[in-house]
Protein backbone atom coordinates (compact mmCIF):
# COMPACT_ATOMS: atom_id res chain seq x y z
CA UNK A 1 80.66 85.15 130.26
CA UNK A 2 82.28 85.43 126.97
CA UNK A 3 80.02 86.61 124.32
CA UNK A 4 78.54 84.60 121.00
CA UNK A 5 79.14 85.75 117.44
CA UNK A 6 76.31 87.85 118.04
CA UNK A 7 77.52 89.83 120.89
CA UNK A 8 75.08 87.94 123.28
CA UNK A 9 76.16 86.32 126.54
CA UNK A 10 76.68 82.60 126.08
CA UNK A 11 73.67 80.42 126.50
CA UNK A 12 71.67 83.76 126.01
CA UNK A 13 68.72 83.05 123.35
CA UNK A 14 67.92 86.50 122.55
CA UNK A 15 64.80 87.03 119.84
CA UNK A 16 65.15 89.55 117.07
CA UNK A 17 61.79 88.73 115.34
CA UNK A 18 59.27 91.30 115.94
CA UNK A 19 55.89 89.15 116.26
CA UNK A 20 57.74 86.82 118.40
CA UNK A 21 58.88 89.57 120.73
CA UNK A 22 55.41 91.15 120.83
CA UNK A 23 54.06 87.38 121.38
CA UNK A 24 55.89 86.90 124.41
CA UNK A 25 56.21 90.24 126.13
CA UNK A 26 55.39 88.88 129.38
CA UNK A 27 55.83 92.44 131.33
CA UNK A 28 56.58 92.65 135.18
CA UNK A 29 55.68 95.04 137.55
CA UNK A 30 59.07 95.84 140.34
CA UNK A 31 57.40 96.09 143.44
CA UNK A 32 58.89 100.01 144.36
CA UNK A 33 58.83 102.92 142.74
CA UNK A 34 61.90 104.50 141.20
CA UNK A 35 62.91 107.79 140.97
CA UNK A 36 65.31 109.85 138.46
CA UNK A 37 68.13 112.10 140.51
CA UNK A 38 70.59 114.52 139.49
CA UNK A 39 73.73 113.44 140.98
CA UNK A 40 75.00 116.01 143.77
CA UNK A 41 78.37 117.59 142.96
CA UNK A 42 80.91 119.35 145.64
CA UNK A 43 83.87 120.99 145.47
CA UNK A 44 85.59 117.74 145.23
CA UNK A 45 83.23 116.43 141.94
CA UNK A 46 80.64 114.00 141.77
CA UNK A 47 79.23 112.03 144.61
CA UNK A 48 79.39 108.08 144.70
CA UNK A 49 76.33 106.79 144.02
CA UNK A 50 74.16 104.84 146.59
CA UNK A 51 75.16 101.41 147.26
CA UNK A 52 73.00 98.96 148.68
CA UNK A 53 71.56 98.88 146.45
CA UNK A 54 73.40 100.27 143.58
CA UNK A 55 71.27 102.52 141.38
CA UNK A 56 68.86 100.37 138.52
CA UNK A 57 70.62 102.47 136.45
CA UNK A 58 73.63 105.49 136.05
CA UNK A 59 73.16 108.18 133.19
CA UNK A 60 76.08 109.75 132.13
CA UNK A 61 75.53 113.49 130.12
CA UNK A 62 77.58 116.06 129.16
CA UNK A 63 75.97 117.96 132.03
CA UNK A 64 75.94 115.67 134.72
CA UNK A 65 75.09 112.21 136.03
CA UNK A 66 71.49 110.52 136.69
CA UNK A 67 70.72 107.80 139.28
CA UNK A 68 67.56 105.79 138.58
CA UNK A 69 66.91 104.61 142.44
CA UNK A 70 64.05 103.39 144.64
CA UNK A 71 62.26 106.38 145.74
CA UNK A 72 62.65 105.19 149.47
CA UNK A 73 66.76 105.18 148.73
CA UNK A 74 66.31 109.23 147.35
CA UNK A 75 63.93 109.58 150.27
CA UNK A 76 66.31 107.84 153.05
CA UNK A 77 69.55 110.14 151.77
CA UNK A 78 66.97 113.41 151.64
CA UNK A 79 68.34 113.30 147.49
CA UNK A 80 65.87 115.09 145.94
CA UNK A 81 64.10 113.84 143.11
CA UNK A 82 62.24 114.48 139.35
CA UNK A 83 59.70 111.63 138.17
CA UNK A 84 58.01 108.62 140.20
CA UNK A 85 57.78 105.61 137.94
CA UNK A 86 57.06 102.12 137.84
CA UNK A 87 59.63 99.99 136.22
CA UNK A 88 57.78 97.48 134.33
CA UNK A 89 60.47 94.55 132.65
CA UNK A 90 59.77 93.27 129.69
CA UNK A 91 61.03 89.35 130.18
CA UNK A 92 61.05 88.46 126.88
CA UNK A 93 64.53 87.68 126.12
CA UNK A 94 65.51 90.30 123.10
CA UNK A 95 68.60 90.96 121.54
CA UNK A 96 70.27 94.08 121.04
CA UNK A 97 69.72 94.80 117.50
CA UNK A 98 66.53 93.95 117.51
CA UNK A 99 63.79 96.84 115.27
CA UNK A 100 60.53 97.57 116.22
CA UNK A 101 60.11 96.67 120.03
CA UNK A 102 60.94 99.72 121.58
CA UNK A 103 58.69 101.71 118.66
CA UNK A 104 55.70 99.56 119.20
CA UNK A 105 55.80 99.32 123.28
CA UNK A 106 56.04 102.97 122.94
CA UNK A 107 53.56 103.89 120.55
CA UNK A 108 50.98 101.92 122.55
CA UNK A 109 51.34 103.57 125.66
CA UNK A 110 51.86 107.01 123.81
CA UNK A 111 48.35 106.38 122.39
CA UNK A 112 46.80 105.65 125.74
CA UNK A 113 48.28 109.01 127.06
CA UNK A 114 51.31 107.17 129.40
CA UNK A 115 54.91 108.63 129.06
CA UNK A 116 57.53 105.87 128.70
CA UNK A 117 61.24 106.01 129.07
CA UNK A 118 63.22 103.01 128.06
CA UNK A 119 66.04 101.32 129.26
CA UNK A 120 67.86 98.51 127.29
CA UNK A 121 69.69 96.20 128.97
CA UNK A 122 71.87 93.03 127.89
CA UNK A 123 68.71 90.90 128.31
CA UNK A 124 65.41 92.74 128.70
CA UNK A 125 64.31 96.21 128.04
CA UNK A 126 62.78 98.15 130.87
CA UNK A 127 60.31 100.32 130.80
CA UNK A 128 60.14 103.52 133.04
CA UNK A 129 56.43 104.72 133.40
CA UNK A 130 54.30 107.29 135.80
CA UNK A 131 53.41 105.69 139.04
CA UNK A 132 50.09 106.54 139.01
CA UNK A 133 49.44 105.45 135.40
CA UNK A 134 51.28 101.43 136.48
CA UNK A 135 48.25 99.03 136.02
CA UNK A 136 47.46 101.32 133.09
CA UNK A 137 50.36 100.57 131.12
CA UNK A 138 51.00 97.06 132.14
CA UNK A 139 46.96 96.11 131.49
CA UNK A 140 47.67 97.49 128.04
CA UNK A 141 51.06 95.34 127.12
CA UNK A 142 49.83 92.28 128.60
CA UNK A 143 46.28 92.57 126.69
CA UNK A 144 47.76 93.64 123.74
CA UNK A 145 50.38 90.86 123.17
CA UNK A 146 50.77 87.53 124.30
CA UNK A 147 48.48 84.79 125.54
CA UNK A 148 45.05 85.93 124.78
CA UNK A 149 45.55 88.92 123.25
CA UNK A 150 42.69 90.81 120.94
């Protein structure tokens, strides 16, 4: 896919209006946990990541790597692991350069008391919350924004 003038994918209709966003959040619950590991290192470097299937996501720092995988993936290759969390998607289509979304998702759950890390991706923004707070945080986005909000 070759991307538009505004770095989108083709045929790609991502929203940059704020309201809009907010209007159509429509968040969605993955069915497994995830789980945030510290990639092991040998003598020969880094390990390859797990394959099927490949990590939701690969964090590269200065001082190391992270894998966001399914907790039963960590569990099944004895990896150990920091943080159980829910990945709630955000379908809403938005683009890149959009302002606000992350800052008001964020500030909604902060306020309720739920930690949130985000991911960004080319389409949708995911959101990386504590197992145990899931329905929480996905009660609050989808009553706060969207069809029948208050």
């Amino acid at each position: 896919m070759t991307p538009s003038a505004d770095g989108q994918p083709e045929g790609a209709e991502a929203e940059r209006d704020l309201e809009r966003l907010l209007a159509d959040l429509r968040p969605a619950l993955a069915p497994e946990p995830y789980v945030f590991v510290a990639a092991p290192r040998d003598a020969g470097g880094e390990a390859a990541p797990p394959n099927d299937p490949p990590p939701f996501a690969v964090v590269r720092e200065e001082e190391g790597t992270t894998w966001i995988v399914r907790r039963r993936q960590a569990d099944a290759a004895g990896l150990p692991y920091v943080f159980v969390a829910a990945r709630i998607t955000l379908r809403v289509p938005s683009a890149l350069d959009a302002v606000g979304l992350t800052a008001a998702v964020a500030t909604r759950l902060a306020r309720a008391g739920i930690a949130c890390n985000v991911i960004a991706g080319l389409r949708h923004d995911h959101l990386l919350v504590p197992l145990e707070r899931a329905d929480d945080a996905l009660d609050l986005l989808t009553s706060l924004w969207g069809p029948g909000a208050t």
